[in-house]
Each structure stands twice: as C-alpha cells, then as structure tokens.
N, C-alpha and C. Protein backbone atom coordinates (compact mmCIF):
# COMPACT_ATOMS: atom_id res chain seq x y z
N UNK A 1 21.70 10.60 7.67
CA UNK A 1 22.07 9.28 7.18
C UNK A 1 21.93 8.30 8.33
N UNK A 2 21.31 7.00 7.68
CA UNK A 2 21.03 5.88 8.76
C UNK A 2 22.36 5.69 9.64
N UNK A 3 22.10 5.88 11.06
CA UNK A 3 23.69 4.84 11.63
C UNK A 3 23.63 3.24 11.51
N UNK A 4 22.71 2.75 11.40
CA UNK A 4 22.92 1.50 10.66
C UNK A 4 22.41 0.94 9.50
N UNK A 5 23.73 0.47 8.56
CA UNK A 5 23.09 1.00 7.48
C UNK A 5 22.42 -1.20 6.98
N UNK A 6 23.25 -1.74 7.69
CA UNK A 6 22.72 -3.69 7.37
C UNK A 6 21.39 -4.16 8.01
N UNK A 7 20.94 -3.81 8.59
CA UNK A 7 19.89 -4.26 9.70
C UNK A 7 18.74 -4.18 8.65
N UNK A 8 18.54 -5.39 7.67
CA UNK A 8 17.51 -5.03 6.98
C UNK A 8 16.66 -6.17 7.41
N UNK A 9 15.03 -5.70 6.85
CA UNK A 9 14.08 -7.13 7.68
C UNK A 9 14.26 -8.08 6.64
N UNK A 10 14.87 -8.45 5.81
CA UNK A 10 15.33 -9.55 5.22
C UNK A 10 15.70 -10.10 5.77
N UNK A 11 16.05 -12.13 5.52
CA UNK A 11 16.28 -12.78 6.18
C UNK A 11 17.68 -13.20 5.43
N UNK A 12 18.62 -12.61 5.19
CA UNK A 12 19.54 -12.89 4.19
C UNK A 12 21.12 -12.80 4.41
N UNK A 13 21.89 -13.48 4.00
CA UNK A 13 23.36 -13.34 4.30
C UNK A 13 23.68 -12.37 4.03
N UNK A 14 25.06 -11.82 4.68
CA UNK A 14 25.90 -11.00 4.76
C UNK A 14 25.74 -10.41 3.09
N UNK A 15 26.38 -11.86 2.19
CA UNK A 15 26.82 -11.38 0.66
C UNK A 15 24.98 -11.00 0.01
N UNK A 16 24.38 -12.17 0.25
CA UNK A 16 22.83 -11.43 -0.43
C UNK A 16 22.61 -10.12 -0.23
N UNK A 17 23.10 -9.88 1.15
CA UNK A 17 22.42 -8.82 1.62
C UNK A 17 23.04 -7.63 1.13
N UNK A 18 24.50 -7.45 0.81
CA UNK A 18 25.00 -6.65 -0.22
C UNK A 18 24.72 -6.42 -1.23
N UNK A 19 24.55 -7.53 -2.59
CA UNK A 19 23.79 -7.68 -3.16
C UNK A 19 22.85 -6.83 -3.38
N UNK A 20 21.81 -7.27 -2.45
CA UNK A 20 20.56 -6.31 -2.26
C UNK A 20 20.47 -4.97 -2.57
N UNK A 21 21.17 -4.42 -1.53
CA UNK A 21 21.65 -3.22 -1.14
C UNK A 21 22.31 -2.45 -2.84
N UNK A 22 23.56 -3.22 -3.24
CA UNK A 22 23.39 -2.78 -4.69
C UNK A 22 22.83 -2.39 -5.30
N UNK A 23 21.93 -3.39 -5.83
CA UNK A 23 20.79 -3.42 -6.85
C UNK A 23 20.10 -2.71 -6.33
N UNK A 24 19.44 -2.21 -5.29
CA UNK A 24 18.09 -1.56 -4.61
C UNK A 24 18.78 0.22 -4.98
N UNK A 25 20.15 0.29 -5.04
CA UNK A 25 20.48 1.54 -4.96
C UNK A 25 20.32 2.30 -6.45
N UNK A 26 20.48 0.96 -6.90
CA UNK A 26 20.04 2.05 -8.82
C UNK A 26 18.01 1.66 -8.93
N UNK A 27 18.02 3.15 -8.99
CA UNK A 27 16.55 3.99 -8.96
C UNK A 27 15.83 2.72 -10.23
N UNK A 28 16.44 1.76 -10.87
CA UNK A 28 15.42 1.59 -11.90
C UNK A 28 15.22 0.01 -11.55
N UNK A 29 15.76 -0.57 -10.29
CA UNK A 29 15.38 -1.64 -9.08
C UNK A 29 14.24 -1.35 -8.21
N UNK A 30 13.83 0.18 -7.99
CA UNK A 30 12.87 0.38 -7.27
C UNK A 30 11.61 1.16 -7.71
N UNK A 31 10.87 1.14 -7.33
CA UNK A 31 9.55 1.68 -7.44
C UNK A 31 9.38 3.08 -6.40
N UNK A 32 8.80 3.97 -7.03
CA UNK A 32 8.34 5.39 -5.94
C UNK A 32 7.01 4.90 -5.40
N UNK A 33 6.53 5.23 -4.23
CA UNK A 33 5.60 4.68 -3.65
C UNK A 33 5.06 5.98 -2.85
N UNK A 34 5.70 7.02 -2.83
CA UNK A 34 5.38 8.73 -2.57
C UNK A 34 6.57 9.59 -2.63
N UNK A 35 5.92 10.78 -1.82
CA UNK A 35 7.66 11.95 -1.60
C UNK A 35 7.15 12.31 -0.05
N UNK A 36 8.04 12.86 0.51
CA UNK A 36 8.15 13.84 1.68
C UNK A 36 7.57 15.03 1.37
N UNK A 37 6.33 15.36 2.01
CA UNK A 37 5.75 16.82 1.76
C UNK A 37 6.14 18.08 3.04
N UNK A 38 6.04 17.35 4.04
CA UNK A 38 6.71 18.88 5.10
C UNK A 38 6.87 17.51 6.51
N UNK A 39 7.21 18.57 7.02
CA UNK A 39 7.94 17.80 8.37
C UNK A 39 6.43 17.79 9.80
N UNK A 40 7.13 17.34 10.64
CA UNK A 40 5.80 16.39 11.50
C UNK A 40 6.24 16.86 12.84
N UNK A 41 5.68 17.54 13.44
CA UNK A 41 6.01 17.83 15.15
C UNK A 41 7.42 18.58 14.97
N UNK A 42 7.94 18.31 16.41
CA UNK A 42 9.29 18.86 16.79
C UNK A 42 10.46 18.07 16.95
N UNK A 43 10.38 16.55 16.73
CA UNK A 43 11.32 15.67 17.18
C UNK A 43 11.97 15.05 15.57
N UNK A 44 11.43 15.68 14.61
CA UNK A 44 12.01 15.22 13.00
C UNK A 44 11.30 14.17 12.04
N UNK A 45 9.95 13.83 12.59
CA UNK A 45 9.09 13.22 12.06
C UNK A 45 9.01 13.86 10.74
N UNK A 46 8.36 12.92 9.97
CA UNK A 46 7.91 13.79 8.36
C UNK A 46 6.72 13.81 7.92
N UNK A 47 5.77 14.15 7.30
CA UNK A 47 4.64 13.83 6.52
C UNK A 47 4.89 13.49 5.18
N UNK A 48 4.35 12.16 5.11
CA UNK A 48 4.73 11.61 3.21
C UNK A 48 3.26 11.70 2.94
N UNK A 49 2.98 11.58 1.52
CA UNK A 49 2.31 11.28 0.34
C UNK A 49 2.16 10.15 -0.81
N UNK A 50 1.44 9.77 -0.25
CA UNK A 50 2.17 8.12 -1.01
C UNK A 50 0.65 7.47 -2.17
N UNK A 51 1.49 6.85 -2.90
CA UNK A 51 0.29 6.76 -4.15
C UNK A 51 -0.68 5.42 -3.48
N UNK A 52 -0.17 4.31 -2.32
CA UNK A 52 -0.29 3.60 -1.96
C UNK A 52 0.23 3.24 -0.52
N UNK A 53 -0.58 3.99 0.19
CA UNK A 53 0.23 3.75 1.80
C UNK A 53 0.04 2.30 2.18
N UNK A 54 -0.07 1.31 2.09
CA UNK A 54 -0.85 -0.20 2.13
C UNK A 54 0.22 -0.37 1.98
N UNK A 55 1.15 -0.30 0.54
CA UNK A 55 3.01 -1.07 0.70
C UNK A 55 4.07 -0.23 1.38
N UNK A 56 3.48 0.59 2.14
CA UNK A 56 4.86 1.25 3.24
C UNK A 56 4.37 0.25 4.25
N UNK A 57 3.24 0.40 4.62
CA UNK A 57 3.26 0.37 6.24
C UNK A 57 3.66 -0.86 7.07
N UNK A 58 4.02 -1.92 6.26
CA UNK A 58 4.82 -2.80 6.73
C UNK A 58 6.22 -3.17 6.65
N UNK A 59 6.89 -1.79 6.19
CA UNK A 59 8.25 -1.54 6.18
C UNK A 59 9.61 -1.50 7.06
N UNK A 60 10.80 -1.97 7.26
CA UNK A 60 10.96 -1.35 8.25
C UNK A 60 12.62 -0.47 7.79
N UNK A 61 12.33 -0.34 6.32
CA UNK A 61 13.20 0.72 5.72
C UNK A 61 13.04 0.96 4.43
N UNK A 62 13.22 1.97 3.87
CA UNK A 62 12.70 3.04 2.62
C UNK A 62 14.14 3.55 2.68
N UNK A 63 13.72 3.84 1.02
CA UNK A 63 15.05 4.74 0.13
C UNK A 63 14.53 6.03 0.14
N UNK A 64 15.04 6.77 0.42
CA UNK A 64 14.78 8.59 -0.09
C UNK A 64 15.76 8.99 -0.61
N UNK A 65 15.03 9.32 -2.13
CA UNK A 65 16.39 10.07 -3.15
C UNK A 65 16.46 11.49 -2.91
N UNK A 66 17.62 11.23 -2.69
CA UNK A 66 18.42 12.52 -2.05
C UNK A 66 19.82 12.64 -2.96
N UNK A 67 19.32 13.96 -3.74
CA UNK A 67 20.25 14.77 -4.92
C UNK A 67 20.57 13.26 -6.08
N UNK A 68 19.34 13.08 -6.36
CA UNK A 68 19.06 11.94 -7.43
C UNK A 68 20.33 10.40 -6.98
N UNK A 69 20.13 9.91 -5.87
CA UNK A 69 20.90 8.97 -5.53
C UNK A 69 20.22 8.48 -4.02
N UNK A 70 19.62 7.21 -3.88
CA UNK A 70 18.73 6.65 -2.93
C UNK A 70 19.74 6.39 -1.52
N UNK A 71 19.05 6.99 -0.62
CA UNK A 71 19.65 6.59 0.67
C UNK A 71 19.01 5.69 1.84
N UNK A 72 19.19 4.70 2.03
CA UNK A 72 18.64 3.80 2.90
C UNK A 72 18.13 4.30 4.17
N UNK A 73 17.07 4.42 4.85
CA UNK A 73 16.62 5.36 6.19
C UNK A 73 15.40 4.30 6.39
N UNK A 74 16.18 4.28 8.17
CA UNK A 74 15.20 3.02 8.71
C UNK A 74 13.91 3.95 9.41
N UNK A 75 12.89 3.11 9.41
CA UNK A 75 11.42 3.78 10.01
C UNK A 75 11.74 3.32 11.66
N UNK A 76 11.56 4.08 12.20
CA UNK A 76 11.05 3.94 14.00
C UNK A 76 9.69 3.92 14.06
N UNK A 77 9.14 4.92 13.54
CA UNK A 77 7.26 4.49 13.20
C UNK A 77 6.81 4.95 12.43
N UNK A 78 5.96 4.32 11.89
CA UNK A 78 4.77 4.87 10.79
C UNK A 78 3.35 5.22 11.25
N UNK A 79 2.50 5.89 11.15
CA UNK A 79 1.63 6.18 11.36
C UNK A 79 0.63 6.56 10.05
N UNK A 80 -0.13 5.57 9.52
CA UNK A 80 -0.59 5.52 8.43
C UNK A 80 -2.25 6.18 8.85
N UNK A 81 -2.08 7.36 7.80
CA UNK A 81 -4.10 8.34 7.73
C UNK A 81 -4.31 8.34 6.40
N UNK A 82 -4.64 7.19 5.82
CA UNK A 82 -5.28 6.80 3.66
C UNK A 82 -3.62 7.45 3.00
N UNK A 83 -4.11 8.14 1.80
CA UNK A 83 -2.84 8.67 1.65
C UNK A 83 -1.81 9.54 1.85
N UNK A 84 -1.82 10.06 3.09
CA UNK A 84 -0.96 10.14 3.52
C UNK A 84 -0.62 9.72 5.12
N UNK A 85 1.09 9.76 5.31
CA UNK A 85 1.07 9.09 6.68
C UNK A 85 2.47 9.69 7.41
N UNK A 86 2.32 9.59 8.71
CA UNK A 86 3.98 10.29 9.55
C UNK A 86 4.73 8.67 10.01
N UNK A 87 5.88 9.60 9.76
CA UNK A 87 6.11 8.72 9.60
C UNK A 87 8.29 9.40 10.51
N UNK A 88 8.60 8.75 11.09
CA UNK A 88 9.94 8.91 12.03
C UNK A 88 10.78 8.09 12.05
N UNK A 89 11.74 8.68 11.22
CA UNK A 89 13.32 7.79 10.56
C UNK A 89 13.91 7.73 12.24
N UNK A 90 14.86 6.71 11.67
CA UNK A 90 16.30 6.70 12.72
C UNK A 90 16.91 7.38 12.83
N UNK A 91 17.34 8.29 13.40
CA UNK A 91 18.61 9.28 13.60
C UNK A 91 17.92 10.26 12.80
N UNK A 92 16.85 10.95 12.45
CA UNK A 92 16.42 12.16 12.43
C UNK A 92 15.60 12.62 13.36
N UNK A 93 16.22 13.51 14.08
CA UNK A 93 15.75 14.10 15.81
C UNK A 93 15.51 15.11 15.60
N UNK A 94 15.36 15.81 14.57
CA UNK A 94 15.13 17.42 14.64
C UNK A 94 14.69 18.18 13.62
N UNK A 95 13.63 18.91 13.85
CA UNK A 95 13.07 20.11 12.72
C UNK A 95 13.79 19.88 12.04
N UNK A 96 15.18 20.52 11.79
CA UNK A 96 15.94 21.37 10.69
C UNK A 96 16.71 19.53 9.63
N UNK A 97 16.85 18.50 10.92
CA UNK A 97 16.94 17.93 9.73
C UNK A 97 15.78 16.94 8.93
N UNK A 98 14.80 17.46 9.55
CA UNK A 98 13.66 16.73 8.16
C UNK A 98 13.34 17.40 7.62
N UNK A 99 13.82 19.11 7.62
CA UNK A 99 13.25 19.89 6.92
C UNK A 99 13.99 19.46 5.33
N UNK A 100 15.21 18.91 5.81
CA UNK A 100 16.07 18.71 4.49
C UNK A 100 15.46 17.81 3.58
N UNK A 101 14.92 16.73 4.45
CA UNK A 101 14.11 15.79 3.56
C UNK A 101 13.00 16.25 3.10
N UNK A 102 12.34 16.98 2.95
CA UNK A 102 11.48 17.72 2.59
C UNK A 102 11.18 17.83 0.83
N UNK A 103 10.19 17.52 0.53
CA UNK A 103 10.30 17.18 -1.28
C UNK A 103 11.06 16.08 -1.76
N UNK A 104 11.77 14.96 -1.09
CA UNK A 104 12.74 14.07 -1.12
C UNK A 104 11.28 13.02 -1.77
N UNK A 105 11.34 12.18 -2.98
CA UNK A 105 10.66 11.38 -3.15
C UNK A 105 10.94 10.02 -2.40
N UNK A 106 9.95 8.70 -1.71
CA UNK A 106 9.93 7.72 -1.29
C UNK A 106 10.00 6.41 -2.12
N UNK A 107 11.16 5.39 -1.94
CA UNK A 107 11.03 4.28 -3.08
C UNK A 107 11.16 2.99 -2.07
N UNK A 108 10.51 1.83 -2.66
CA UNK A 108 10.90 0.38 -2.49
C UNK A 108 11.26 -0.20 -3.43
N UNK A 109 12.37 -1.83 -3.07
CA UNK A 109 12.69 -2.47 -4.24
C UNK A 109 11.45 -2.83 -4.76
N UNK A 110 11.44 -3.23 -6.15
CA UNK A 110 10.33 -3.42 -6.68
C UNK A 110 9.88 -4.93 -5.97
N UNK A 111 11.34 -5.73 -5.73
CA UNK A 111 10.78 -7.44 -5.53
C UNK A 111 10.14 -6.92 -4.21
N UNK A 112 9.75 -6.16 -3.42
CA UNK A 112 8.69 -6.11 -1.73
C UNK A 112 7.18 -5.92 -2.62
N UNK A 113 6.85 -5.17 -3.68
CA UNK A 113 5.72 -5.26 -4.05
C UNK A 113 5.26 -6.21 -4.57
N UNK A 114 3.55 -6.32 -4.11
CA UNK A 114 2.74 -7.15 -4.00
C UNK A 114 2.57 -7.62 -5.65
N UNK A 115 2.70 -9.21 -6.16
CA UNK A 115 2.32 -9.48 -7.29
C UNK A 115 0.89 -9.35 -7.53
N UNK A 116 0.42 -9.04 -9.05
CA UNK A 116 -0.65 -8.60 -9.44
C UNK A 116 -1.10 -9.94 -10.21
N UNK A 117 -2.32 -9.79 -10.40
CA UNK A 117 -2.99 -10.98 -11.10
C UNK A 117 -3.10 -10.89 -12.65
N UNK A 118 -3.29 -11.53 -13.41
CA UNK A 118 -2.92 -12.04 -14.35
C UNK A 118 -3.34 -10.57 -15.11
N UNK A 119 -2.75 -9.76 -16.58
CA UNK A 119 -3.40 -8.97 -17.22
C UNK A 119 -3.35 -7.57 -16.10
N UNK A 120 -3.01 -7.20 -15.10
CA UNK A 120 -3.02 -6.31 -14.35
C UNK A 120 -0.65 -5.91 -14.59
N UNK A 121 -1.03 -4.60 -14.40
CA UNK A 121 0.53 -4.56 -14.72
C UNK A 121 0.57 -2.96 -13.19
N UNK A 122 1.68 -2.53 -13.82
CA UNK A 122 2.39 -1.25 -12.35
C UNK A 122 2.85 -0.59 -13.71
N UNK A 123 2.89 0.59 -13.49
CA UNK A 123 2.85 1.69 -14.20
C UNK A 123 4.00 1.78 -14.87
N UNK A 124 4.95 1.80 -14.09
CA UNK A 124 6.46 1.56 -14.66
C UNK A 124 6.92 0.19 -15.31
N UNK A 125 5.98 -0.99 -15.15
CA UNK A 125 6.23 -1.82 -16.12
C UNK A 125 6.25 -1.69 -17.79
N UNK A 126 5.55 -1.17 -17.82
CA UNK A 126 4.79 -1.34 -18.98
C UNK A 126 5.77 0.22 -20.14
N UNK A 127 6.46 0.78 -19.75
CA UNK A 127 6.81 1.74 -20.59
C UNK A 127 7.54 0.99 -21.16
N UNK A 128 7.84 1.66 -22.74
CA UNK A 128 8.60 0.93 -23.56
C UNK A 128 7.82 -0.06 -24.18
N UNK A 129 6.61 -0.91 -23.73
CA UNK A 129 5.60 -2.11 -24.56
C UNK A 129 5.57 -1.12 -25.62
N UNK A 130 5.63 -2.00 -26.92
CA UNK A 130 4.58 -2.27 -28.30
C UNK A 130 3.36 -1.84 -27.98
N UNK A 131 2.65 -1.15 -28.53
CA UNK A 131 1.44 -1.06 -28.44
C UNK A 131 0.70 -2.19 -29.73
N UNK A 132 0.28 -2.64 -30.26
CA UNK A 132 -0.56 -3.33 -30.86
C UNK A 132 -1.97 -3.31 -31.41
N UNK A 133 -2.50 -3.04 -32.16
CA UNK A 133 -4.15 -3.00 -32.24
C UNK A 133 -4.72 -4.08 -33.35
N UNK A 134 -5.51 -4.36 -32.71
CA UNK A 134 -6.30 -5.57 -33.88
C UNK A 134 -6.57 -5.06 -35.28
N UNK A 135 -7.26 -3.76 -35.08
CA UNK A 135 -7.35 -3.24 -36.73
C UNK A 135 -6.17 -2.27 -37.04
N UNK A 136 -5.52 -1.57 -36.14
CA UNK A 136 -4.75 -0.54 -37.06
C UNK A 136 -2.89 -1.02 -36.96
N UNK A 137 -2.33 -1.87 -36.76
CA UNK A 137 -1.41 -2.71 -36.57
C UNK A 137 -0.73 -1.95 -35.27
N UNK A 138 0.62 -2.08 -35.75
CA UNK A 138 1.63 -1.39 -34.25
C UNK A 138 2.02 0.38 -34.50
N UNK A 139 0.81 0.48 -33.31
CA UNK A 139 0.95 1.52 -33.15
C UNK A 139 1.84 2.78 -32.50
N UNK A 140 2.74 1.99 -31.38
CA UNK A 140 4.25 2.71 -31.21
C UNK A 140 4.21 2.06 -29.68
N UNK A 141 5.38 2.79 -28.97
CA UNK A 141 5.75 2.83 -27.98
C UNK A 141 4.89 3.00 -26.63
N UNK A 142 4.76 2.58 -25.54
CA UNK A 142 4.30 3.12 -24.03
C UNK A 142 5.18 4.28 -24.29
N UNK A 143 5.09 5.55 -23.49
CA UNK A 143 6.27 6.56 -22.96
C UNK A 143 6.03 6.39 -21.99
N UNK A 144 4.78 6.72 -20.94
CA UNK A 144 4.44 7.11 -19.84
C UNK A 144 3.09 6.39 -19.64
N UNK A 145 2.49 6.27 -18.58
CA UNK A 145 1.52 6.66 -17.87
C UNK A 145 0.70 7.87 -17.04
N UNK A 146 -0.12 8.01 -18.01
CA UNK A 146 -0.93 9.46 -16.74
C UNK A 146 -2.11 8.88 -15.80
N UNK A 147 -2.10 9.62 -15.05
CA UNK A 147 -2.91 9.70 -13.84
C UNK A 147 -4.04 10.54 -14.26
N UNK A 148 -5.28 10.41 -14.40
CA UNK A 148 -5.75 11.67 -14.36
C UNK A 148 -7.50 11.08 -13.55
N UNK A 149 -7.66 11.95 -12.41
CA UNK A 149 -8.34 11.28 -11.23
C UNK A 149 -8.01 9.87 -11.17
N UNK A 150 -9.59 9.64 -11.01
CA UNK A 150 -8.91 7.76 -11.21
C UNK A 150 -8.98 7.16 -12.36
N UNK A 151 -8.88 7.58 -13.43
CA UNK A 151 -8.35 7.00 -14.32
C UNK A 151 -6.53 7.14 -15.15
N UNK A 152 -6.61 5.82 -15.40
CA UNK A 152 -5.16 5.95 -15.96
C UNK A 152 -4.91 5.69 -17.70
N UNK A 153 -4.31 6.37 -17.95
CA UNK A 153 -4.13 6.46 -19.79
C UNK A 153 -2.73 6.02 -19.85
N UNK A 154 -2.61 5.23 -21.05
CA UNK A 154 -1.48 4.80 -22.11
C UNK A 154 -1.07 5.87 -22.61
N UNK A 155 0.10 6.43 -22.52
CA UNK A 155 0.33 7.66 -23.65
C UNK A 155 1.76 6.91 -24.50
N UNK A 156 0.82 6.43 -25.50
CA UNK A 156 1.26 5.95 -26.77
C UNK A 156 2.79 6.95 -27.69
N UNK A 157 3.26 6.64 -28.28
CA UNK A 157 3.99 7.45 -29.52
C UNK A 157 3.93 6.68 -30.67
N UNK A 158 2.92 7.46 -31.46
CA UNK A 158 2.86 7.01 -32.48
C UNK A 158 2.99 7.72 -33.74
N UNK A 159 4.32 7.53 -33.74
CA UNK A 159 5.15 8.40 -35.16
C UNK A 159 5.35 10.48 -35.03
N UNK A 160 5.67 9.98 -33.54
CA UNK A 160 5.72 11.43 -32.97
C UNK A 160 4.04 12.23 -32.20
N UNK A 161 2.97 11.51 -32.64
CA UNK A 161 2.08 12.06 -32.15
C UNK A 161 1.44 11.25 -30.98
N UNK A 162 0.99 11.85 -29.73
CA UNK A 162 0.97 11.07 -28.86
C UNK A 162 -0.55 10.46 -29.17
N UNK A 163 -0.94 9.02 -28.75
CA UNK A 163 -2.22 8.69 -28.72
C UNK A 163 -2.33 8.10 -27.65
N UNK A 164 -3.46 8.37 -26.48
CA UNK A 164 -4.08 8.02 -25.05
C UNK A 164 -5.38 7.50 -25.25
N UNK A 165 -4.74 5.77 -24.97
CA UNK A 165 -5.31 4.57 -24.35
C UNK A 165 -6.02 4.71 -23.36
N UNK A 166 -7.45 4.74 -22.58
CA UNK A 166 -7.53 4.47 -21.06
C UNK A 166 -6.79 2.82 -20.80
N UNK A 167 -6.35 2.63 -19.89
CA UNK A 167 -6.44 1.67 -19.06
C UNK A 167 -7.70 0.83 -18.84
N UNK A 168 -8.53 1.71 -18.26
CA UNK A 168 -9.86 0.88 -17.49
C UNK A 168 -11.17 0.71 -18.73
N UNK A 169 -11.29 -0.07 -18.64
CA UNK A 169 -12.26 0.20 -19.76
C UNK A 169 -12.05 -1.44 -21.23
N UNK A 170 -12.94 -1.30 -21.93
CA UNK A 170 -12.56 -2.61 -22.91
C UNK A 170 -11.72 -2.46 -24.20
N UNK A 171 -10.81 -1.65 -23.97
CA UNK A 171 -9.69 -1.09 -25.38
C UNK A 171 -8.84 -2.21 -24.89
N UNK A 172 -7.70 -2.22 -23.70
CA UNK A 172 -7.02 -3.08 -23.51
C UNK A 172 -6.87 -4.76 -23.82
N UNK A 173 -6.81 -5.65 -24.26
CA UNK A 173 -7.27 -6.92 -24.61
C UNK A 173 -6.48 -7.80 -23.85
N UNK A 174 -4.78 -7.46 -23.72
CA UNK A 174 -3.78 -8.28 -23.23
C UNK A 174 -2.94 -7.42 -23.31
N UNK A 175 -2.10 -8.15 -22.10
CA UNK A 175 -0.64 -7.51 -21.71
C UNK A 175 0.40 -8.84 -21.38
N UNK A 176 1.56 -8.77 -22.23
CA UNK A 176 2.31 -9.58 -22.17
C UNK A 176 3.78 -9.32 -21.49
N UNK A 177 3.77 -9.73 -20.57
CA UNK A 177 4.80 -9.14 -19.85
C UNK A 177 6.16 -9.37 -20.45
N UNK A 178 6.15 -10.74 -20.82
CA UNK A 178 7.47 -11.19 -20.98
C UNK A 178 7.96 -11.20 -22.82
N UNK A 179 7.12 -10.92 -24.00
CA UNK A 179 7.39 -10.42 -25.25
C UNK A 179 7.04 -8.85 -24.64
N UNK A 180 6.73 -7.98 -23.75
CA UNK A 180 7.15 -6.64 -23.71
C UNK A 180 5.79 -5.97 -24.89
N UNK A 181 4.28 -6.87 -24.95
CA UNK A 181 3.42 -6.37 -26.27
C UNK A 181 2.06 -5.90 -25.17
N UNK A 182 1.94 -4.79 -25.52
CA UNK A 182 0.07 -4.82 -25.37
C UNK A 182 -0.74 -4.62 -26.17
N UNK A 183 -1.71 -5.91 -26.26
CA UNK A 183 -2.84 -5.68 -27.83
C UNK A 183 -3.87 -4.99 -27.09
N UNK A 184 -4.31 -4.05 -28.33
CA UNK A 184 -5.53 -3.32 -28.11
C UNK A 184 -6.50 -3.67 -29.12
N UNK A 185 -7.35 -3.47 -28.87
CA UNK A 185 -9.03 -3.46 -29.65
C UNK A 185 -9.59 -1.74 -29.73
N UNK A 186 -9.10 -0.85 -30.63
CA UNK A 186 -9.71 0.51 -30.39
C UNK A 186 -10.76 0.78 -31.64
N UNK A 187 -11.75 1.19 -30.89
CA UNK A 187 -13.16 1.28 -32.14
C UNK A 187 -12.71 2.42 -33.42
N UNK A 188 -13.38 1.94 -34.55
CA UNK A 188 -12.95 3.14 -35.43
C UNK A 188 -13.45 4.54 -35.17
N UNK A 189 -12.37 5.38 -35.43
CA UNK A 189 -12.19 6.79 -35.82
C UNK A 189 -11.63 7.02 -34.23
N UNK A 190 -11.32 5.90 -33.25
CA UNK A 190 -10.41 6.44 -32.20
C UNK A 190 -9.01 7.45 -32.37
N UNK A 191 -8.23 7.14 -33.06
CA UNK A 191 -7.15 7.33 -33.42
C UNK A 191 -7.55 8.83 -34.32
N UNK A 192 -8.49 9.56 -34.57
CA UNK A 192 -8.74 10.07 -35.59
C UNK A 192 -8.77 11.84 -34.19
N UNK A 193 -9.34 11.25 -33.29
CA UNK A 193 -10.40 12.43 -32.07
C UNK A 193 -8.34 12.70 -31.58
C-alpha cells in the first residue's frame, strides 16, 4: 500500500481531491487499461499488459484491484516496450511483494482518458445502448464487446440470442451517446447467418 496516499498530479483542493479519490474508487468511475503479468528484476518492479500503453505512460498513479476493490499505487517509473511496459510502484521494494500484485488488473479514472471524435465510442461505453436497425427495428441490448484480433464486435441480445455487429466496417451508422441508441444499417439475411 502507497505511503502516500494525496499526492495526486491533479491540481486540486484538499475537498476535490477527496472527492476524486471517492469516485475513482468505485470500479465503474474507471476504465482497465491492462493487468500485472509477472514481476520485473529484484527490486519489485512489475511487468503490465496494457490494451493501450500511450494512456499509462504519462501517469503518475494507477489503481490496482486488489481482492475486487482499487488501491491507489504511485509509479516511480515506467518504462514503456508497445504493449507491454515495467513499470516500479512506491513502496514496493521486493520480489515477494510484487509477486502479490501479480494478475492484479490496471485502471484509470475514466475523466484522464483521451476524448474521442465524433461517432467513435470506448468499449465500456456503449454496453447497455439500444441497438437499432433501419430495416429490422430494435434489436436488443449491447452486453459486451469482443475483441477478436483487430477487430471488434457488438454482441447484441436479441431476445436471448446473441447477434455480432462488427464495429469496423459500414453496419454501424451512428452512435448516440447521450439517448444511450446505436443505429445500424445490416444487409438482408444478416441476422439470419
């Protein structure tokens, strides 16, 4: 555990900064951005995995959920190699205790990530949207997002059966952030395969 736990690079009062700290501590304020895969040298360094090392590396503290409850742990350095990077908390000096962190997933508040341009959304936005289609009306729920290489799929519920949207590609039409809708355009007999 950090020995200091206020020293954040925010520029913010005492009460904001509590605040902060609040809100940042319930998991559905922040975003995962990787996990801890094994530990780094002899002095308690770690090796992470991160879906996006570009929004750590100008950090100068990360949450690691630890026994499903986020703990604030300041960086001494990062050392960023694509996706993955080492990376050496405060007050972890030793093998045995980064071994603990070990499989520990990595989060930021969501407000540090970078805004997206118009029609572009983050993975965890979007669960729960309406799905919508021009010809076959409302088709159900977001649940999830999959990954699969680089492409990413909608996994729809629609009346218990799942149906997968790509992302990339000209199905998508609009995404409305703030009615919570995404219209689709899907060619006939999609829904059918």
């Amino acid at each position: 555990m950090p020995a200091r736990f206020s020293c954040w690079h925010f520029c913010l009062s005492p009460r904001e900064e509590i605040e902060l700290i609040d809100n940042c501590m319930d998991i559905r304020s922040c975003y995962k951005v990787g996990y801890i895969a094994k530990t780094h040298g002899l002095n308690g360094g770690v090796t992470a995995i991160f879906s996006e090392a570009g929004e750590f590396e100008s950090q100068e503290s990360v949450f690691v959920e630890v026994n499903h409850n986020l703990i604030p742990y300041f960086v001494e350095s990062f050392s960023d190699r694509g996706e993955k990077g080492f990376i050496k908390f405060e007050d972890i000096n030793t093998i045995d205790q980064a071994e603990m962190l070990k499989g520990c997933s990595l989060y930021l508040p969501k407000t540090v990530r970078p805004k997206l341009k118009r029609g572009d959304f983050y993975n965890d936005e979007v669960i729960g949207f309406e799905v919508e289609d021009f010809l076959h009306g409302i088709l159900g729920a977001v649940t999830e997002i999959i990954e699969s290489g680089p492409n990413r799929l909608l996994s729809v519920d629609r009346s218990g059966k799942e149906v997968l949207i790509p992302v990339n590609g000209p199905f998508i039409k609009s995404v409305n952030k703030s009615k919570k809708k995404i219209h689709t355009e899907l060619p006939e007999g999609f829904l059918d395969l």
